[in-house]
C-alpha atoms as a PDB file:
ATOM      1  CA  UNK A   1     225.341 258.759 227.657  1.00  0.00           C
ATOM      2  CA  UNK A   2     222.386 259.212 225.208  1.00  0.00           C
ATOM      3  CA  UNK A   3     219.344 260.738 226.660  1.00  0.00           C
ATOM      4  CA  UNK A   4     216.371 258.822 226.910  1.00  0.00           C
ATOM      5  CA  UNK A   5     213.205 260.257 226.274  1.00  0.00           C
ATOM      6  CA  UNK A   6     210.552 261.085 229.106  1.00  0.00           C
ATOM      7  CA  UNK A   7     207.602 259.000 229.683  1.00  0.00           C
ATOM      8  CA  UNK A   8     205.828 261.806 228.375  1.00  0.00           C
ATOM      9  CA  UNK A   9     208.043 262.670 225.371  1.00  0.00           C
ATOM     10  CA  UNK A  10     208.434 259.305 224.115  1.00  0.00           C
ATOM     11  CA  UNK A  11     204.567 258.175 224.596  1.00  0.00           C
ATOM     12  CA  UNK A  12     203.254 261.879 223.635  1.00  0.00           C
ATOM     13  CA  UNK A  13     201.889 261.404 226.440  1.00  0.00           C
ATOM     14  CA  UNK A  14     199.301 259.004 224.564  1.00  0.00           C
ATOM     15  CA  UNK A  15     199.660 255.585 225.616  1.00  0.00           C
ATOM     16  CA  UNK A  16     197.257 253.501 228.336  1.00  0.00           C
ATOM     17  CA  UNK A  17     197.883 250.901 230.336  1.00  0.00           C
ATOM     18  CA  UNK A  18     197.049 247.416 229.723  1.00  0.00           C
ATOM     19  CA  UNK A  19     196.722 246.295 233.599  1.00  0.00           C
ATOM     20  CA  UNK A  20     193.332 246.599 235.330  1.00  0.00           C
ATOM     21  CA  UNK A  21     193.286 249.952 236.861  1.00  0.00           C
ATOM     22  CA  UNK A  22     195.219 252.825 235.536  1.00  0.00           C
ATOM     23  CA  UNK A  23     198.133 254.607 236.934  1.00  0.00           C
ATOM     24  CA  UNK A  24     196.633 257.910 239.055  1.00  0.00           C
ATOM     25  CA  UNK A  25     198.924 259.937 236.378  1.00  0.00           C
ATOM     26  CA  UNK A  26     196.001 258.704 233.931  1.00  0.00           C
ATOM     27  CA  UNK A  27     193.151 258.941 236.604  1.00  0.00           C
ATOM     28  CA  UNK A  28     194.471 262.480 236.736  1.00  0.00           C
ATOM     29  CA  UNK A  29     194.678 263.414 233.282  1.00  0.00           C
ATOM     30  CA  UNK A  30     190.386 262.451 232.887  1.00  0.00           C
ATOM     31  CA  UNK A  31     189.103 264.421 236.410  1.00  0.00           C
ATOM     32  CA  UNK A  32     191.370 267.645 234.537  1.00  0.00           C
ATOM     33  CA  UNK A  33     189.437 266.907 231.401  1.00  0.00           C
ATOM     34  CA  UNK A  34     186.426 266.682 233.007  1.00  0.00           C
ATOM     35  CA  UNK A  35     187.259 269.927 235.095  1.00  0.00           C
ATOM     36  CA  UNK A  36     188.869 271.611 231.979  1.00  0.00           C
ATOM     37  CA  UNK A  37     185.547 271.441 229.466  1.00  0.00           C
ATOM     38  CA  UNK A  38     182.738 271.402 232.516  1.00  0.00           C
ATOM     39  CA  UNK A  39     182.297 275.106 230.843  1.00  0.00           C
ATOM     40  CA  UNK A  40     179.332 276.009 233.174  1.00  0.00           C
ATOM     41  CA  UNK A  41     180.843 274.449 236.455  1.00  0.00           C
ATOM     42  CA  UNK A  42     177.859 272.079 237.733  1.00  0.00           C
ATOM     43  CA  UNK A  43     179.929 269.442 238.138  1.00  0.00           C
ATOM     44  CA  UNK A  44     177.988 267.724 234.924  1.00  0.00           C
ATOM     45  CA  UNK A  45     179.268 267.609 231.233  1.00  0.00           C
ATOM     46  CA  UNK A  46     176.410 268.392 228.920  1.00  0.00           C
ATOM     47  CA  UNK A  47     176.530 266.360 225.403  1.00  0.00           C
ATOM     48  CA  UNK A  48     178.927 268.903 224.161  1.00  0.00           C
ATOM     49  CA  UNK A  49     181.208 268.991 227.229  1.00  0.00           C
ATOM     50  CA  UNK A  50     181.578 265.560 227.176  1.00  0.00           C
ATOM     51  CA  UNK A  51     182.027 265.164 223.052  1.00  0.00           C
ATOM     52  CA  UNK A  52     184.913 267.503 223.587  1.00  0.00           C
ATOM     53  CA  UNK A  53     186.313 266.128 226.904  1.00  0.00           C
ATOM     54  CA  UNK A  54     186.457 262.670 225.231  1.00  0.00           C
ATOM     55  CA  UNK A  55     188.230 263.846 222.273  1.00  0.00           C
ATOM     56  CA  UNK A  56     190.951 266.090 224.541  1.00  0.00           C
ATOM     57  CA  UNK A  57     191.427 262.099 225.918  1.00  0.00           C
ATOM     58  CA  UNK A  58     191.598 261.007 222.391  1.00  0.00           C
ATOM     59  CA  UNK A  59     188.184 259.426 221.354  1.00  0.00           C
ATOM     60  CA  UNK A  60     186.863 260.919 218.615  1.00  0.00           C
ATOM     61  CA  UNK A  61     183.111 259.387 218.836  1.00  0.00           C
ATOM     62  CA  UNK A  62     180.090 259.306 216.525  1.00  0.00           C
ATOM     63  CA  UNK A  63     177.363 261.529 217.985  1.00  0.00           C
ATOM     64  CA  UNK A  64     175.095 258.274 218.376  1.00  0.00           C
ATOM     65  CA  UNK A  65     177.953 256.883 220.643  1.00  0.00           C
ATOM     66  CA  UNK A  66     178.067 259.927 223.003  1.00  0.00           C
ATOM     67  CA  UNK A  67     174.791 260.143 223.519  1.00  0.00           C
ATOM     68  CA  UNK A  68     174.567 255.975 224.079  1.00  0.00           C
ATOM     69  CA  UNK A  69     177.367 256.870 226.669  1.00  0.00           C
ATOM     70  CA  UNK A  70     174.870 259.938 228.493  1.00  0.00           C
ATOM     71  CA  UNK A  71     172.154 257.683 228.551  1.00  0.00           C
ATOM     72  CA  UNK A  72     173.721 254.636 230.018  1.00  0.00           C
ATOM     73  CA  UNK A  73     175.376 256.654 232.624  1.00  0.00           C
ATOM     74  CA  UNK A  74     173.436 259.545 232.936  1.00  0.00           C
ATOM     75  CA  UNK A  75     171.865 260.337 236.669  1.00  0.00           C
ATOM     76  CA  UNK A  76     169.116 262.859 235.235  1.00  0.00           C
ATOM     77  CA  UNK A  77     167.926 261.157 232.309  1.00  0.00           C
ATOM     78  CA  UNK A  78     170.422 261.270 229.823  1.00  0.00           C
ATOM     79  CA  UNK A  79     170.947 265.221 229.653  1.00  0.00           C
ATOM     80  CA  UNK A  80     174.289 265.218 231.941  1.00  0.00           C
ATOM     81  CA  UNK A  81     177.018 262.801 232.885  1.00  0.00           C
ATOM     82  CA  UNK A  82     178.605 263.476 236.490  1.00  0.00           C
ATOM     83  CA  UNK A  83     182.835 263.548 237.168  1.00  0.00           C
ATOM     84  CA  UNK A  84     182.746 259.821 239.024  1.00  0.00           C
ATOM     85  CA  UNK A  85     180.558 258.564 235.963  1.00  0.00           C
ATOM     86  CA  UNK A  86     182.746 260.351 233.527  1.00  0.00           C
ATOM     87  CA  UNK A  87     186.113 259.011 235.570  1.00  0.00           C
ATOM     88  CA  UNK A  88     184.549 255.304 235.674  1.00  0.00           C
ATOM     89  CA  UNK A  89     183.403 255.347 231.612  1.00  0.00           C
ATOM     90  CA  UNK A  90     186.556 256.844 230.193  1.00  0.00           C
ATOM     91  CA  UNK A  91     188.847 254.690 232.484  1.00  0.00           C
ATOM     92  CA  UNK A  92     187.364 251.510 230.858  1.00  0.00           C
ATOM     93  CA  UNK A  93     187.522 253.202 227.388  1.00  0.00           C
ATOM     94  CA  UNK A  94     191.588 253.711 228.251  1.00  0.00           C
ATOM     95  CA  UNK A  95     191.876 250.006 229.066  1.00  0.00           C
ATOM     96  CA  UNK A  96     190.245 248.892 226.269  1.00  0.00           C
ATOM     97  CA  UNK A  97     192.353 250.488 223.581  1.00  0.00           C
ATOM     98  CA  UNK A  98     194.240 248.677 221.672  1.00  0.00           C
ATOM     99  CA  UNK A  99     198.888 249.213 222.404  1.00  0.00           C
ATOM    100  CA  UNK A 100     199.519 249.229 219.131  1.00  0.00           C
ATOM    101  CA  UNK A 101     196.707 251.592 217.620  1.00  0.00           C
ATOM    102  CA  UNK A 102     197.553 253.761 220.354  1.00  0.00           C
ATOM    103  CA  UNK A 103     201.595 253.409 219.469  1.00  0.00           C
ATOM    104  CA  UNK A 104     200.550 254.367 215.981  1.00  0.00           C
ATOM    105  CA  UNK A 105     198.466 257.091 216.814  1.00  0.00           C
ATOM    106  CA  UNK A 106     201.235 258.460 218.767  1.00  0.00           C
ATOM    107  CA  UNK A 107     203.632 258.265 215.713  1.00  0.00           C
ATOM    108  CA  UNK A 108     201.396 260.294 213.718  1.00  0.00           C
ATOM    109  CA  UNK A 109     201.205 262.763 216.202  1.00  0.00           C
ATOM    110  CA  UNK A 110     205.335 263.476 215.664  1.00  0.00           C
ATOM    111  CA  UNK A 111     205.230 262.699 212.431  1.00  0.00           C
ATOM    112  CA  UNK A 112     202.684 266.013 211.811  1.00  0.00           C
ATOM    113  CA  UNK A 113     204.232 266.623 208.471  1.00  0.00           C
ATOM    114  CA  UNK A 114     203.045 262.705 207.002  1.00  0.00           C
ATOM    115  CA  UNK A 115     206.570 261.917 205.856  1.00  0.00           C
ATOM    116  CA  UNK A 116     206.043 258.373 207.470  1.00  0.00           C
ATOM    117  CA  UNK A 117     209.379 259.464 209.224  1.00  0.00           C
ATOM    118  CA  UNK A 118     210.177 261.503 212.595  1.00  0.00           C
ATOM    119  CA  UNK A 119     212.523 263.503 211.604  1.00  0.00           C
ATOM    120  CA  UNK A 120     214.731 266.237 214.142  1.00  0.00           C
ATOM    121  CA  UNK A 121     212.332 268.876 213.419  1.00  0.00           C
ATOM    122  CA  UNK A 122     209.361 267.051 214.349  1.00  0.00           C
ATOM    123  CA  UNK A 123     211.085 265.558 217.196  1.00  0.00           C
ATOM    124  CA  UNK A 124     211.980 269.666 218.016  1.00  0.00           C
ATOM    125  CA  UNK A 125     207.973 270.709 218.164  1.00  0.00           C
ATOM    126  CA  UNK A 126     207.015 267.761 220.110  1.00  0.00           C
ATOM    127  CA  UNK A 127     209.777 268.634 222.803  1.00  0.00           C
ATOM    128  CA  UNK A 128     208.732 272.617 222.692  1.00  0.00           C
ATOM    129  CA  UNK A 129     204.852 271.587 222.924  1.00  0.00           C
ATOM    130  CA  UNK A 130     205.836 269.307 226.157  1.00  0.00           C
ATOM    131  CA  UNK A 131     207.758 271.714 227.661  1.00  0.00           C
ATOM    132  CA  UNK A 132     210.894 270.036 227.517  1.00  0.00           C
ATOM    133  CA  UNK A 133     213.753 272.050 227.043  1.00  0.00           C
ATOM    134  CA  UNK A 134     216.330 269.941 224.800  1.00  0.00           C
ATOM    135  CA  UNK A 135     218.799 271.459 222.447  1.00  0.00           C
ATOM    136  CA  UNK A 136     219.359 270.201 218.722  1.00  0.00           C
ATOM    137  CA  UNK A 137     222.472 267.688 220.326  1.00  0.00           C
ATOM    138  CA  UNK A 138     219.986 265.957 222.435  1.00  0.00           C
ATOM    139  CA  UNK A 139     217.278 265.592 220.271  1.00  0.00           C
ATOM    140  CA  UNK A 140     219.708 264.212 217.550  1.00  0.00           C
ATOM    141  CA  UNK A 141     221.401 261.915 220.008  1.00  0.00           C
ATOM    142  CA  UNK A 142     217.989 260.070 220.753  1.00  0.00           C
ATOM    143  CA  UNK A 143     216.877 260.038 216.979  1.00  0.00           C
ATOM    144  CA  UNK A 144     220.547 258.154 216.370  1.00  0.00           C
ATOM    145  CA  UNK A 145     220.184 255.875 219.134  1.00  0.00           C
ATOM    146  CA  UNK A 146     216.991 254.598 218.005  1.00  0.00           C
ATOM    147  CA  UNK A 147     217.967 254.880 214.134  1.00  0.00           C
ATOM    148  CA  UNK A 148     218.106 251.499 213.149  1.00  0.00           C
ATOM    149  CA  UNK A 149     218.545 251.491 209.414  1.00  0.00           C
ATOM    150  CA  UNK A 150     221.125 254.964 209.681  1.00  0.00           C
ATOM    151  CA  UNK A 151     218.961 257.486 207.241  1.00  0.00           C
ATOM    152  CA  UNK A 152     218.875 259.899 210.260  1.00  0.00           C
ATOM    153  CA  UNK A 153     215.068 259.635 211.207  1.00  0.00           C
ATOM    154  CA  UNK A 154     212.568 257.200 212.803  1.00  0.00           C
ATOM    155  CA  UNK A 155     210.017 255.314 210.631  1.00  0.00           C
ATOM    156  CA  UNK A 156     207.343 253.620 211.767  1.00  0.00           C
ATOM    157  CA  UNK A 157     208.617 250.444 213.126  1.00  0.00           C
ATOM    158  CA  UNK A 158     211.632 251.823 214.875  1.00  0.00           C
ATOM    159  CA  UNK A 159     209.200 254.160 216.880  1.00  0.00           C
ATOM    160  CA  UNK A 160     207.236 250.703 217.597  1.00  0.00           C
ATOM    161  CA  UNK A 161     210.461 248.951 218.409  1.00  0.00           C
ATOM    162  CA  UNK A 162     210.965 252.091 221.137  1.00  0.00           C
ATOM    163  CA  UNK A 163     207.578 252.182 222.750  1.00  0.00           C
ATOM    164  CA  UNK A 164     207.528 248.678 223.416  1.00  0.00           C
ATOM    165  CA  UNK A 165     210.739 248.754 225.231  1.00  0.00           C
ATOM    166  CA  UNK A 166     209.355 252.138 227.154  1.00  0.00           C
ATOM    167  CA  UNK A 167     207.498 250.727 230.075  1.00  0.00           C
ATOM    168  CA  UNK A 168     203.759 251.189 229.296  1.00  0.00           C
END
């Protein structure tokens, strides 16, 4: 039997849920970046703290945006942004995203040499960043179950043709 890859391993841990309230796996992942960058511990991000806590969740926003975001949601003013503000704002940002920009993201993050294709190697660094322990057998059995067209790597579409049978 082939192995199939982890939630986390085949989504790089990326992709969001299209329901109406995310999984507490996601709900999780926001109050630990809100913990993680919350440098100074008052239980507020500052406009930095949350500019980089928002890009460790993967929005990469204009500095007009962020501070839109503090202001709208801020509770002193627009200097700070609490954890239950943060948790509500970036859950709605989550559900909003679009699958398939999100599918694609996540194929760019294996494919981290640009080749268009995820090849072993990449497949390799993505396992060894996630922890997973898989030997070369493994990691080439999933790339050949997946391998539609036989070249021995994953383009583009065959990654989309994976995630959308993943359960996201």
């Amino acid at each position: 039997p082939h192995s199939r890859p982890s939630r986390s391993m085949a989504a790089g841990g990326l992709l969001s849920h299209q329901n109406h309230s995310l999984p507490e796996s996601r709900i999780s992942e926001i109050r630990e970046a809100f913990d993680l960058f919350d440098s100074d511990r008052d239980g507020q991000l500052s406009y930095h703290e949350l500019k980089v806590a928002m890009r460790a969740l993967g929005f990469d926003l204009k500095r007009s945006e962020v501070l839109r975001i503090m202001r709208e949601n801020s509770t002193d003013g627009g200097n700070k942004i609490g954890k239950g503000d943060f948790e509500r704002v970036m859950s709605v940002k989550i559900l909003e995203r679009d699958p398939m920009d999100e599918i694609r993201r996540a194929f760019k993050m294996f494919d981290d040499d640009a080749t268009g294709r995820i090849s072993i190697k990449n497949l390799r660094r993505v396992a060894r960043e996630l922890g997973e322990s898989m030997d070369d057998e493994e990691l080439q059995a999933m790339i050949d179950e997946f391998d539609l067209d036989q070249d021995g790597e994953i383009n583009e579409q065959e990654f989309i043709a994976i995630m959308q049978q993943v359960d996201m």
